[in-house]
C-alpha atoms as a PDB file:
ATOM      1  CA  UNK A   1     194.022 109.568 -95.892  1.00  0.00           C
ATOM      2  CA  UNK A   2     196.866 109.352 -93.846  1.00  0.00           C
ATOM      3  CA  UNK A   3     196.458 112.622 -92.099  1.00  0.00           C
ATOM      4  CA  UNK A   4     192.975 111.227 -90.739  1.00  0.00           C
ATOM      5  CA  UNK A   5     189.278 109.739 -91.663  1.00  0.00           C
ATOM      6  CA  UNK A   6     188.146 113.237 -89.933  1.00  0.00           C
ATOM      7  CA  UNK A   7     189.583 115.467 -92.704  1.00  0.00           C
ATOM      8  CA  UNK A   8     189.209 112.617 -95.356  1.00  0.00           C
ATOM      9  CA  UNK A   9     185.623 112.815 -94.249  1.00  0.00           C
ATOM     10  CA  UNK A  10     185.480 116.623 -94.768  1.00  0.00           C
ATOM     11  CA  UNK A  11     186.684 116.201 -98.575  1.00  0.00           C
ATOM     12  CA  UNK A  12     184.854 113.563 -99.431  1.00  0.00           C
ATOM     13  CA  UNK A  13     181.533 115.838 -98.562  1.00  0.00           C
ATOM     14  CA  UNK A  14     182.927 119.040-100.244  1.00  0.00           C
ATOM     15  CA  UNK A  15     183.204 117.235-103.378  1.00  0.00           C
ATOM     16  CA  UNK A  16     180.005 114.627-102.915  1.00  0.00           C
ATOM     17  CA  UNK A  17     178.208 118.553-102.730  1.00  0.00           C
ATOM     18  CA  UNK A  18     180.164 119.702-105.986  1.00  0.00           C
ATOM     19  CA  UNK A  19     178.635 116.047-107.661  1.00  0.00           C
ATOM     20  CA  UNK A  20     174.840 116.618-106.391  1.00  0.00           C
ATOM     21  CA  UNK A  21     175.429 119.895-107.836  1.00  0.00           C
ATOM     22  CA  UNK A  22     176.384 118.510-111.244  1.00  0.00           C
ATOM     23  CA  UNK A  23     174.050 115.691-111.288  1.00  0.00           C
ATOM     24  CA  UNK A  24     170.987 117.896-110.060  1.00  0.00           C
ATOM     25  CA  UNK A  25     171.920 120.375-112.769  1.00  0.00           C
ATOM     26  CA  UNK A  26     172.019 117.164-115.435  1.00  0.00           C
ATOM     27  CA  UNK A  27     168.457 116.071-114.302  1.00  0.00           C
ATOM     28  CA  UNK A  28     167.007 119.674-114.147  1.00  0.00           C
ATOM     29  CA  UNK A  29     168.655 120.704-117.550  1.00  0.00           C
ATOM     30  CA  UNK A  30     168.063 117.236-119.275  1.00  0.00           C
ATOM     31  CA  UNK A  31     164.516 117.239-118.639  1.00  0.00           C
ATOM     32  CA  UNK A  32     163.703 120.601-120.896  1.00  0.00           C
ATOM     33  CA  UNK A  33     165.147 118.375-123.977  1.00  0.00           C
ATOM     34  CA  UNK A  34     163.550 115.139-123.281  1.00  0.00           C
ATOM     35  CA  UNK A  35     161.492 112.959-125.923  1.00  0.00           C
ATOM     36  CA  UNK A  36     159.813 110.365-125.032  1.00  0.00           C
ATOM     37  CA  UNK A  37     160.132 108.742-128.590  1.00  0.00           C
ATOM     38  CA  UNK A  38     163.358 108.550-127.881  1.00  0.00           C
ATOM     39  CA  UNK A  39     162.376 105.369-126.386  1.00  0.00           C
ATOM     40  CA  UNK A  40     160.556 103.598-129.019  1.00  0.00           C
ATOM     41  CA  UNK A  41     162.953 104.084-132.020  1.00  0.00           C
ATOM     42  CA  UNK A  42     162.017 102.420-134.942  1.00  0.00           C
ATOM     43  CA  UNK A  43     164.775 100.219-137.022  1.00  0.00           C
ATOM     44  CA  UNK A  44     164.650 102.563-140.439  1.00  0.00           C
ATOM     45  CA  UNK A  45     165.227 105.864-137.686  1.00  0.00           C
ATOM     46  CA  UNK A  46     168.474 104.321-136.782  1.00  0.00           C
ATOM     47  CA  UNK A  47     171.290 106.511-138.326  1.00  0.00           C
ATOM     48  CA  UNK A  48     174.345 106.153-136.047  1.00  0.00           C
ATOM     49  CA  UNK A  49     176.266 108.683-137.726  1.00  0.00           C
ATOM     50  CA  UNK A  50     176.731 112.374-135.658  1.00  0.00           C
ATOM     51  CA  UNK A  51     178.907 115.523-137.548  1.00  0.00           C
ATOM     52  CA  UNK A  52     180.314 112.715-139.915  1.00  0.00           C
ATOM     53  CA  UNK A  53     181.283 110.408-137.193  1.00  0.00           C
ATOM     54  CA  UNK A  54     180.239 106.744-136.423  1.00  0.00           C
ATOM     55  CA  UNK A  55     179.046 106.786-133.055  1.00  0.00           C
ATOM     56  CA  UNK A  56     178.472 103.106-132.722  1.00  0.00           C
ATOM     57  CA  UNK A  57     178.650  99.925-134.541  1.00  0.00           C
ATOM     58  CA  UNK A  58     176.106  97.501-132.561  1.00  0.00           C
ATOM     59  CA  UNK A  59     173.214  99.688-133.039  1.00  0.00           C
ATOM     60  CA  UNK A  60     170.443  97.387-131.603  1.00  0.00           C
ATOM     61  CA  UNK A  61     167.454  97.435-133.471  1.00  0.00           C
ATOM     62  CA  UNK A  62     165.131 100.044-131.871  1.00  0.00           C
ATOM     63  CA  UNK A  63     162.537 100.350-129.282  1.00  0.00           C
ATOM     64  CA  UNK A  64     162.516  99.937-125.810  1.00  0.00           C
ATOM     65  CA  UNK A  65     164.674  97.133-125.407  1.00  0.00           C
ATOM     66  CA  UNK A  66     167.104  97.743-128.473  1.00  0.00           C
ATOM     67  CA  UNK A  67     169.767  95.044-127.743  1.00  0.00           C
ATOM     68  CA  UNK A  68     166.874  92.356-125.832  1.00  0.00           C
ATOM     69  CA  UNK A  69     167.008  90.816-123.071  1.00  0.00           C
ATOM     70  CA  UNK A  70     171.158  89.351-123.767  1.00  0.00           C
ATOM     71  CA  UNK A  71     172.072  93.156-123.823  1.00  0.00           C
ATOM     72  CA  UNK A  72     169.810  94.111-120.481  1.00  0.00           C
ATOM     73  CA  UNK A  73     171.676  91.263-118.832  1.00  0.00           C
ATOM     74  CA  UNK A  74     174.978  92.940-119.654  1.00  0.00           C
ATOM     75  CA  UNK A  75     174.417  96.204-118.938  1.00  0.00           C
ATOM     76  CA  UNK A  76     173.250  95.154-115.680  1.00  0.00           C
ATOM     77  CA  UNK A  77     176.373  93.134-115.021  1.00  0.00           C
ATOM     78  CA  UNK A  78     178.246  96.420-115.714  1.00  0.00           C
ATOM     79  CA  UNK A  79     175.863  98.453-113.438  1.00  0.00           C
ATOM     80  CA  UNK A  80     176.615  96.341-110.600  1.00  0.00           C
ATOM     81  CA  UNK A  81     179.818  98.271-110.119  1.00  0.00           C
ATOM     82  CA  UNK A  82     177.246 100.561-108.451  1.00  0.00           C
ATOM     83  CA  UNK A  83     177.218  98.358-105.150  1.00  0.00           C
ATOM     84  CA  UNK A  84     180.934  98.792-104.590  1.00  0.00           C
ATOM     85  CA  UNK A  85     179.711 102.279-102.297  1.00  0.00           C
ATOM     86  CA  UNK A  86     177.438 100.029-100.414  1.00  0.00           C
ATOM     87  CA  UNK A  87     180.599  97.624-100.117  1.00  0.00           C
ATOM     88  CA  UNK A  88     182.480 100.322 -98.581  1.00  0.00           C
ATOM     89  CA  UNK A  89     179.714 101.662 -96.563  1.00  0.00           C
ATOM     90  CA  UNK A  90     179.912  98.281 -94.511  1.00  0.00           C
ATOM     91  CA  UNK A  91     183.744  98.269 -94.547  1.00  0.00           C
ATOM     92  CA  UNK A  92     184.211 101.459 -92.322  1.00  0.00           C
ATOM     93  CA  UNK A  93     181.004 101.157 -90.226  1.00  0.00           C
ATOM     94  CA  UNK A  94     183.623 100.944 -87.176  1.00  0.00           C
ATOM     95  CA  UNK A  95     184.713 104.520 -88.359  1.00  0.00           C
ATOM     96  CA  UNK A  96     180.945 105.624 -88.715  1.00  0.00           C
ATOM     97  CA  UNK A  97     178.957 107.164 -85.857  1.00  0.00           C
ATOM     98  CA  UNK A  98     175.889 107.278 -87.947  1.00  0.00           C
ATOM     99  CA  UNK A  99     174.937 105.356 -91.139  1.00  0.00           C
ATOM    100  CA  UNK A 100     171.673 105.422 -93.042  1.00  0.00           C
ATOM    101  CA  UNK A 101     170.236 102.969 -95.335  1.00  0.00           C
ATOM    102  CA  UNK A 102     168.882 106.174 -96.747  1.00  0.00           C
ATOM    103  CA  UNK A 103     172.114 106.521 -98.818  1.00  0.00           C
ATOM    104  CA  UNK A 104     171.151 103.117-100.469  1.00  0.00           C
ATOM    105  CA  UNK A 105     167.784 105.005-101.976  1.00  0.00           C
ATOM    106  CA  UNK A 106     170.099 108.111-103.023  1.00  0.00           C
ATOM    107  CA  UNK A 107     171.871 105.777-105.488  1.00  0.00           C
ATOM    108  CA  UNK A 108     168.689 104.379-106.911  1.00  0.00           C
ATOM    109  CA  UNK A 109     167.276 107.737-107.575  1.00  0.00           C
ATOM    110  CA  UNK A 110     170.135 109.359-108.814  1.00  0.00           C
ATOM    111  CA  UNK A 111     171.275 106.130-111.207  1.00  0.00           C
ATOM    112  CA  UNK A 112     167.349 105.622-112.705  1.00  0.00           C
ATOM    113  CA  UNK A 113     167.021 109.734-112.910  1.00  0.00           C
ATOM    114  CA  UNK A 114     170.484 110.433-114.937  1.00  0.00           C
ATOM    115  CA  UNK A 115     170.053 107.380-116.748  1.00  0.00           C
ATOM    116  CA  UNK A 116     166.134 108.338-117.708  1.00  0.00           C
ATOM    117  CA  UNK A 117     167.197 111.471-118.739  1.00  0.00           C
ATOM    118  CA  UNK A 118     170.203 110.667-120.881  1.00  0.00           C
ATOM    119  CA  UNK A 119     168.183 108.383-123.004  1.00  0.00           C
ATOM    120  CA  UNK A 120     165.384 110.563-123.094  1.00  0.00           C
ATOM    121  CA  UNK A 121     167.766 113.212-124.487  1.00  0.00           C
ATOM    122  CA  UNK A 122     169.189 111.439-127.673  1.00  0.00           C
ATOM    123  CA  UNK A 123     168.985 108.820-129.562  1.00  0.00           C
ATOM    124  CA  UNK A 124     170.218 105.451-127.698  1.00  0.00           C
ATOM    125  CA  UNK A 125     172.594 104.917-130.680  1.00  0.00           C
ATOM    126  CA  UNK A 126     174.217 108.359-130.562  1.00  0.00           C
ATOM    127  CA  UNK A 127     175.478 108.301-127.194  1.00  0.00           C
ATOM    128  CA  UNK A 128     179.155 107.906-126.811  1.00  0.00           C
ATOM    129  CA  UNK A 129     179.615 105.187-124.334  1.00  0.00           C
ATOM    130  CA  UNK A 130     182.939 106.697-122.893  1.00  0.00           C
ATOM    131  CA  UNK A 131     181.655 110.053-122.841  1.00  0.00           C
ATOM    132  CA  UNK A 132     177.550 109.448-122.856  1.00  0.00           C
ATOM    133  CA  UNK A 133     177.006 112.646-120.181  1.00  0.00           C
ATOM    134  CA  UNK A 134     178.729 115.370-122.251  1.00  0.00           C
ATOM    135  CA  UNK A 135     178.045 113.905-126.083  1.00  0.00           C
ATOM    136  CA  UNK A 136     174.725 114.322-124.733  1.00  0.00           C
ATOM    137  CA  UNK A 137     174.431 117.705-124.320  1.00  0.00           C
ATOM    138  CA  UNK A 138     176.571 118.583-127.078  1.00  0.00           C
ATOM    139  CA  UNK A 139     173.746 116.805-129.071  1.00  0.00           C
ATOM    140  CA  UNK A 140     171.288 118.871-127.570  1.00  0.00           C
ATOM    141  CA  UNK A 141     172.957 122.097-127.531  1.00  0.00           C
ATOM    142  CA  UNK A 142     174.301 122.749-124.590  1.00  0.00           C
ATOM    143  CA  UNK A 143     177.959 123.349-124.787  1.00  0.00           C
ATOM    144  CA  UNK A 144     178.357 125.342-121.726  1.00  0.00           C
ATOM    145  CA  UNK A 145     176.765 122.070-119.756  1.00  0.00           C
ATOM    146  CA  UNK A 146     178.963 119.846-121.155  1.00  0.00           C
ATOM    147  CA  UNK A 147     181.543 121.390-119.469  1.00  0.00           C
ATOM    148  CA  UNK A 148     180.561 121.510-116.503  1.00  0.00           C
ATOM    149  CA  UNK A 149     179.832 117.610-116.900  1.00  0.00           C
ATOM    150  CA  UNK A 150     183.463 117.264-117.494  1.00  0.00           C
ATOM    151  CA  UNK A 151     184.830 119.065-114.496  1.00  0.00           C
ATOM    152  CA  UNK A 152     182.164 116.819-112.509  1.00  0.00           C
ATOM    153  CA  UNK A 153     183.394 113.891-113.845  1.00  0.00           C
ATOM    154  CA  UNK A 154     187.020 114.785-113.156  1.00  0.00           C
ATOM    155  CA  UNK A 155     185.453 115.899-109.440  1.00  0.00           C
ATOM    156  CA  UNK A 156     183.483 112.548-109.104  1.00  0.00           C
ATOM    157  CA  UNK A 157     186.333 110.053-110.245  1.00  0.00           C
ATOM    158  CA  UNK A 158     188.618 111.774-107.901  1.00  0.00           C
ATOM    159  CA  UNK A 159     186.161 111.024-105.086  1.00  0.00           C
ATOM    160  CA  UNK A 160     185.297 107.945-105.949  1.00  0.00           C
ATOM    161  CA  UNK A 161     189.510 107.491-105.714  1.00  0.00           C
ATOM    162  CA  UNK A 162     189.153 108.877-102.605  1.00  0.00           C
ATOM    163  CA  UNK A 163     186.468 106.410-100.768  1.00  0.00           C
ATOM    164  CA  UNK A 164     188.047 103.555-102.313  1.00  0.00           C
ATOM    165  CA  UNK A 165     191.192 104.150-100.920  1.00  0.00           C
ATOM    166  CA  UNK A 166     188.934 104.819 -97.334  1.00  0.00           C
ATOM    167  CA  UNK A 167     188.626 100.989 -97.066  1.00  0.00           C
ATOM    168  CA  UNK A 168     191.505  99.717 -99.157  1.00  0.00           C
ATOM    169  CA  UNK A 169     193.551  99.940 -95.988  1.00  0.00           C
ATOM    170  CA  UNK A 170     191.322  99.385 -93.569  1.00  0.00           C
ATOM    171  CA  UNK A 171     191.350  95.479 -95.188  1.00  0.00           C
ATOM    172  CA  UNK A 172     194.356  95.607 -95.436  1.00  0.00           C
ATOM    173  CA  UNK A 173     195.284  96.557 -91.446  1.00  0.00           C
ATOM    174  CA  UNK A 174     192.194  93.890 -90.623  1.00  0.00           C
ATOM    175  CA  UNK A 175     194.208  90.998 -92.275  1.00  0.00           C
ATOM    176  CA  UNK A 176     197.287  92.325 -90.711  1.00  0.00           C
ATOM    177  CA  UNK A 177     195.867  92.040 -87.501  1.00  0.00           C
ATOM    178  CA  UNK A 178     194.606  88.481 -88.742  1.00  0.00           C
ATOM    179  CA  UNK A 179     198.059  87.038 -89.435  1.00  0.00           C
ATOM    180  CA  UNK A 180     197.355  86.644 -92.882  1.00  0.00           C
ATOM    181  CA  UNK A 181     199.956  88.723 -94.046  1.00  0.00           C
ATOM    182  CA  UNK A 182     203.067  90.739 -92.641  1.00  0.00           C
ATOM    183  CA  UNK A 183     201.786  92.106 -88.698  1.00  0.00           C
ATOM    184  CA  UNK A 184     204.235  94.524 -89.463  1.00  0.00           C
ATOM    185  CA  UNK A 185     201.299  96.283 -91.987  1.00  0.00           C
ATOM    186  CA  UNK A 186     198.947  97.063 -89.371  1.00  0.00           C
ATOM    187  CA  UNK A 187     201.528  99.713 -87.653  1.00  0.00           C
ATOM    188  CA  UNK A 188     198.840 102.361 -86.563  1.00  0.00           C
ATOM    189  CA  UNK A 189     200.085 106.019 -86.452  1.00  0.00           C
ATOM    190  CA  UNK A 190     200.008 106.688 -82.381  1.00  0.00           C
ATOM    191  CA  UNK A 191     199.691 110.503 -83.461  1.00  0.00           C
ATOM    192  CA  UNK A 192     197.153 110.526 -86.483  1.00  0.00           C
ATOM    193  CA  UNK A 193     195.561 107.307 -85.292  1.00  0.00           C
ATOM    194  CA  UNK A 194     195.778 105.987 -88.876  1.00  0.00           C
ATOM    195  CA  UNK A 195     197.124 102.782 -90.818  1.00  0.00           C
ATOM    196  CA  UNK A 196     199.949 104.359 -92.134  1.00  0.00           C
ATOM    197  CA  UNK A 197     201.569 101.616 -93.749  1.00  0.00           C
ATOM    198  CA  UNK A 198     198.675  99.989 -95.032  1.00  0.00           C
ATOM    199  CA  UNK A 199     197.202 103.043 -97.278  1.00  0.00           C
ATOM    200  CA  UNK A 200     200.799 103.561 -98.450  1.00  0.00           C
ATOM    201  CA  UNK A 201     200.523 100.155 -99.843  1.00  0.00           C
ATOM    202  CA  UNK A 202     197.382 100.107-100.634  1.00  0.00           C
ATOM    203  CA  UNK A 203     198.195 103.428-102.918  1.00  0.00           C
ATOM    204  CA  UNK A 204     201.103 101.928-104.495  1.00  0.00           C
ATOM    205  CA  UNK A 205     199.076  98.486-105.435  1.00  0.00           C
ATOM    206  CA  UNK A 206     196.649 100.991-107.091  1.00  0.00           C
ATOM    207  CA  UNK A 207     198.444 102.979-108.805  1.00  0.00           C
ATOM    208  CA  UNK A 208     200.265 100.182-110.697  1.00  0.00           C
ATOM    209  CA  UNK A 209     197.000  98.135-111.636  1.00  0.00           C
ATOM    210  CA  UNK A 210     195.359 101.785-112.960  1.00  0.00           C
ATOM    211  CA  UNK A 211     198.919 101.963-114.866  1.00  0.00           C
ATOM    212  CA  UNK A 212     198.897  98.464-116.077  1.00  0.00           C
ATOM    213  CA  UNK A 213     195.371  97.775-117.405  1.00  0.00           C
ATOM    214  CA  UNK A 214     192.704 100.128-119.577  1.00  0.00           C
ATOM    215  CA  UNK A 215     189.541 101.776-118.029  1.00  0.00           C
ATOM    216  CA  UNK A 216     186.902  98.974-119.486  1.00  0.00           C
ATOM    217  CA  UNK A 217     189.178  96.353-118.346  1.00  0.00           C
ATOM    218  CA  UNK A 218     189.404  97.759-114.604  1.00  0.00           C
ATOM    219  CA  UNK A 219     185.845  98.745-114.632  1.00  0.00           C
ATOM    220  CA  UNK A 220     184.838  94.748-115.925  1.00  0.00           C
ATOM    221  CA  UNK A 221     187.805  92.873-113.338  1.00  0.00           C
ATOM    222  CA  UNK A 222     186.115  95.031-110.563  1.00  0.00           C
ATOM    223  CA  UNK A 223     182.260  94.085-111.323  1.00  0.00           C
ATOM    224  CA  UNK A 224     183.081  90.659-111.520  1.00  0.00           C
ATOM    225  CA  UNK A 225     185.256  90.814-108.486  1.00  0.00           C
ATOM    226  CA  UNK A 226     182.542  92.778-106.542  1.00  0.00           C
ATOM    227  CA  UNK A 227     179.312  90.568-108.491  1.00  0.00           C
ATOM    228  CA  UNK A 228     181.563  87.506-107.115  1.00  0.00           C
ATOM    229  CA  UNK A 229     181.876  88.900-103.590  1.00  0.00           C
ATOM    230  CA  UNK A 230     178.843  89.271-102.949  1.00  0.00           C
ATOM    231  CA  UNK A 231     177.516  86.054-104.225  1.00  0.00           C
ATOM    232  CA  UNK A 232     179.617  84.777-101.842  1.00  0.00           C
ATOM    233  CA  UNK A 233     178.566  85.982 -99.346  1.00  0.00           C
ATOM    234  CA  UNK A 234     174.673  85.469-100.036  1.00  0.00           C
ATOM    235  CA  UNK A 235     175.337  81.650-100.295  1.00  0.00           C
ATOM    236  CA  UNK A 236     177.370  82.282 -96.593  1.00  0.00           C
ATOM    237  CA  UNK A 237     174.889  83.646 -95.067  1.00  0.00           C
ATOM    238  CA  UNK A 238     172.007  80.928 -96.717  1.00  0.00           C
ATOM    239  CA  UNK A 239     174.006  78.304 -94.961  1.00  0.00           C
ATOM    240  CA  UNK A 240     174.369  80.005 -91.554  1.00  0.00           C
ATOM    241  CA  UNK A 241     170.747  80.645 -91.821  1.00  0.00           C
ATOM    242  CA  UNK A 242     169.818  77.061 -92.714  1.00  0.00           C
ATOM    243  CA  UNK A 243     172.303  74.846 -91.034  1.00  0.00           C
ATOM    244  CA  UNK A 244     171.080  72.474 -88.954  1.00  0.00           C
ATOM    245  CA  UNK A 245     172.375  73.138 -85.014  1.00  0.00           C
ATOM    246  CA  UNK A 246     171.671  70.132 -83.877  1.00  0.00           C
ATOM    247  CA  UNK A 247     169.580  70.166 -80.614  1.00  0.00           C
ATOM    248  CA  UNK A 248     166.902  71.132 -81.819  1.00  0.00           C
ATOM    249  CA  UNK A 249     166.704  68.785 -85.454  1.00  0.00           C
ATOM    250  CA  UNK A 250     163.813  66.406 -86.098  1.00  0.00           C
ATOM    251  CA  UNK A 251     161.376  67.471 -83.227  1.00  0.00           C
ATOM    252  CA  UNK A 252     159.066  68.389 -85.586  1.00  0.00           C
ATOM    253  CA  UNK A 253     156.116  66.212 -87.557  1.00  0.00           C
ATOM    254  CA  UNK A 254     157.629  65.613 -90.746  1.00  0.00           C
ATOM    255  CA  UNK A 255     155.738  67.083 -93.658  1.00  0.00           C
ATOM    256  CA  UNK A 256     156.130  66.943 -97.345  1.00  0.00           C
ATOM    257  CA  UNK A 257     159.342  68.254 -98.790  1.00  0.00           C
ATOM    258  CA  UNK A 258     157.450  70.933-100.674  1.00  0.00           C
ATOM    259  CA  UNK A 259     155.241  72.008 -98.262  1.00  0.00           C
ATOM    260  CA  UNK A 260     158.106  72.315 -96.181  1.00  0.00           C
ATOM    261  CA  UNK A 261     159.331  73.953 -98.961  1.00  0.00           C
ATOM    262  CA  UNK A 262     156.892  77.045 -99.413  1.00  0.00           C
ATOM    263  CA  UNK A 263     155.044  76.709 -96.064  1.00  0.00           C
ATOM    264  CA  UNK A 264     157.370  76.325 -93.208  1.00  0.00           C
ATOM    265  CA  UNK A 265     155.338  75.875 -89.746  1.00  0.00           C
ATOM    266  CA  UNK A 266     158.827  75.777 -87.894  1.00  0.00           C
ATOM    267  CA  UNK A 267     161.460  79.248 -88.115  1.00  0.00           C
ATOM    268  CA  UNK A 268     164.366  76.661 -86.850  1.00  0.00           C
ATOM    269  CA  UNK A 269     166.362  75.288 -89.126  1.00  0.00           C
ATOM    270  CA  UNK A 270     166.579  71.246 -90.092  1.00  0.00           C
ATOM    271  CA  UNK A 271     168.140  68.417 -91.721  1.00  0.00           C
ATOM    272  CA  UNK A 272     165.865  68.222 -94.174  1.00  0.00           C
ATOM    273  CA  UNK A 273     165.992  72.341 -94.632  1.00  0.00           C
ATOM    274  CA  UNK A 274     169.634  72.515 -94.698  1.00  0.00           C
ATOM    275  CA  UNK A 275     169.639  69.594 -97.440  1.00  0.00           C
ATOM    276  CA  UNK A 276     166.766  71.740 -99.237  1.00  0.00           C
ATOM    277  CA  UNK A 277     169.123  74.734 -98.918  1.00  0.00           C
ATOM    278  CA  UNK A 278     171.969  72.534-100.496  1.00  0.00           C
ATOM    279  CA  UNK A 279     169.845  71.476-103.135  1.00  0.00           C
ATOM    280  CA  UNK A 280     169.245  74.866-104.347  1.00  0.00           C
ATOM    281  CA  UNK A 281     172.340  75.735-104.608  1.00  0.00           C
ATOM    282  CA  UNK A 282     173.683  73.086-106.388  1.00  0.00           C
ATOM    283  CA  UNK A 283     170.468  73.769-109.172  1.00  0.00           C
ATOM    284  CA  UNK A 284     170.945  77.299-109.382  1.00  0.00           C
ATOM    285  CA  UNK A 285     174.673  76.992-109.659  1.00  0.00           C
ATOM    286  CA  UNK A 286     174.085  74.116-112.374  1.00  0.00           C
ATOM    287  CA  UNK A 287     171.501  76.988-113.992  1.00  0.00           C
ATOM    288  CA  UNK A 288     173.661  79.825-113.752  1.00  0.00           C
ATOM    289  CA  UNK A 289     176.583  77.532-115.595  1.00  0.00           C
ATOM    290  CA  UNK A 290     174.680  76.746-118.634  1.00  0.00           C
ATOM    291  CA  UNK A 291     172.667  80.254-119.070  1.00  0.00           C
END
């Protein structure tokens, strides 16, 4: 990273290539061992017990939706850590000559695939949720793979590492050059053209929270973190989008607050759409506290 985004760049692709491999080689093998009752379990089939060894505790109780909707909810509070690439996609766009929101549909498919095939493969209740790619094909017989999972997992952290520290420093030199903090952090490199100071720091500060705090912890701080970010910055941009300017305010006929509501006949925002906006929020917040 400090040496350039160039050859950080050239990496990063060498081992996104080695993960494609691994997770095209997951979805490929996988699907020879799939079972499609593997997704409506019923309660007396639940034995979460593999060579001896209690896999799990909160077994669920079957079918397709084994923990309901509660359990859904949080797994899909845990699979927003997901959107941190997108996060980070945004965060060097000045670096980027070229970006795609193809990459956003790469995600999807290769999240819904792997996680299709996985519990397709075993039993929901036998997957080890540290380990759920290579207890997987243990289960089914595939030593060998497994692996080869773990080398791709050791592959893929290290290049998720790797893009994370990409814009760790790059928000660091932007609130450098801000004022926010010390100007002194957004020395740039004249020779490598690169924040030098600011991905030394930004190292350091990671390698003492990864040495502080446990993987679930770091993995649940950073969805809420990123879950919070981004809620954020929807509600910013609903009251940029909705805030009355001013010159152009009551010109209109005025209608009735919920046909204003779902039929709009104006695309300029009002008083009485701003205060609709505000309204909103301050329901779905009161919603959101007591869910």
């Amino acid at each position: 990273l400090v040496i350039g985004v160039r050859e950080s760049s050239i990496l990063n692709a060498i081992l996104t290539v080695i993960n494609l491999l691994v997770t095209l080689l997951v979805i490929v093998v996988g699907l020879t061992k799939v079972d499609i009752h593997n997704w409506n379990i019923k309660p007396n089939e639940i034995h979460p017990i593999n060579n001896g060894t209690i896999i799990s505790v909160n077994v669920g109780k079957g079918g397709f939706f084994p923990y309901g909707i509660s359990g859904m909810l949080s797994g899909a509070a845990t699979c927003f850590y997901a959107f941190i690439g997108f996060d980070i996609l945004a965060t060097t766009g000045y670096f980027s000559l070229l970006l795609s929101n193809r990459v956003c549909y790469y995600h999807l498919f290769v999240y819904c695939t792997t996680s299709i095939v996985i519990t397709l493969m075993v039993p929901y209740f036998l997957l080890d949720k540290n380990t759920a790619l290579t207890q997987a094909f243990l289960y089914a017989g595939y030593p060998a793979f497994s692996k080869v999972i773990s080398v791709g997992a050791l592959v893929s952290l290290f290049g998720n590492l790797l893009v994370g520290m990409i814009a760790l420093p790059r928000l660091i030199y932007s609130i450098a050059c801000d004022g926010l903090i010390f100007r002194s952090i957004s020395y740039i490199q004249p020779k490598l053209q690169t924040p030098i100071v600011a991905t030394i720091i930004g190292g350091l500060l990671t390698g003492l929270v990864a040495s502080i705090f446990d993987l679930s912890t770091l993995i649940e701080m950073t969805t809420i973190g990123t879950l919070m970010a981004y809620t954020l910055v929807s509600i910013t941009v609903l009251f940029l989008r909705y805030k009355s300017s001013h010159t152009i305010d009551e010109l209109t006929i005025r209608m009735n607050i919920v046909r204003e509501l779902f039929l709009p006949l104006q695309s300029y925002p009002t008083v009485r759409s701003q205060r609709i906006m505000q309204y909103s929020l301050v329901v779905f917040g009161i919603i959101q506290a007591f869910v």
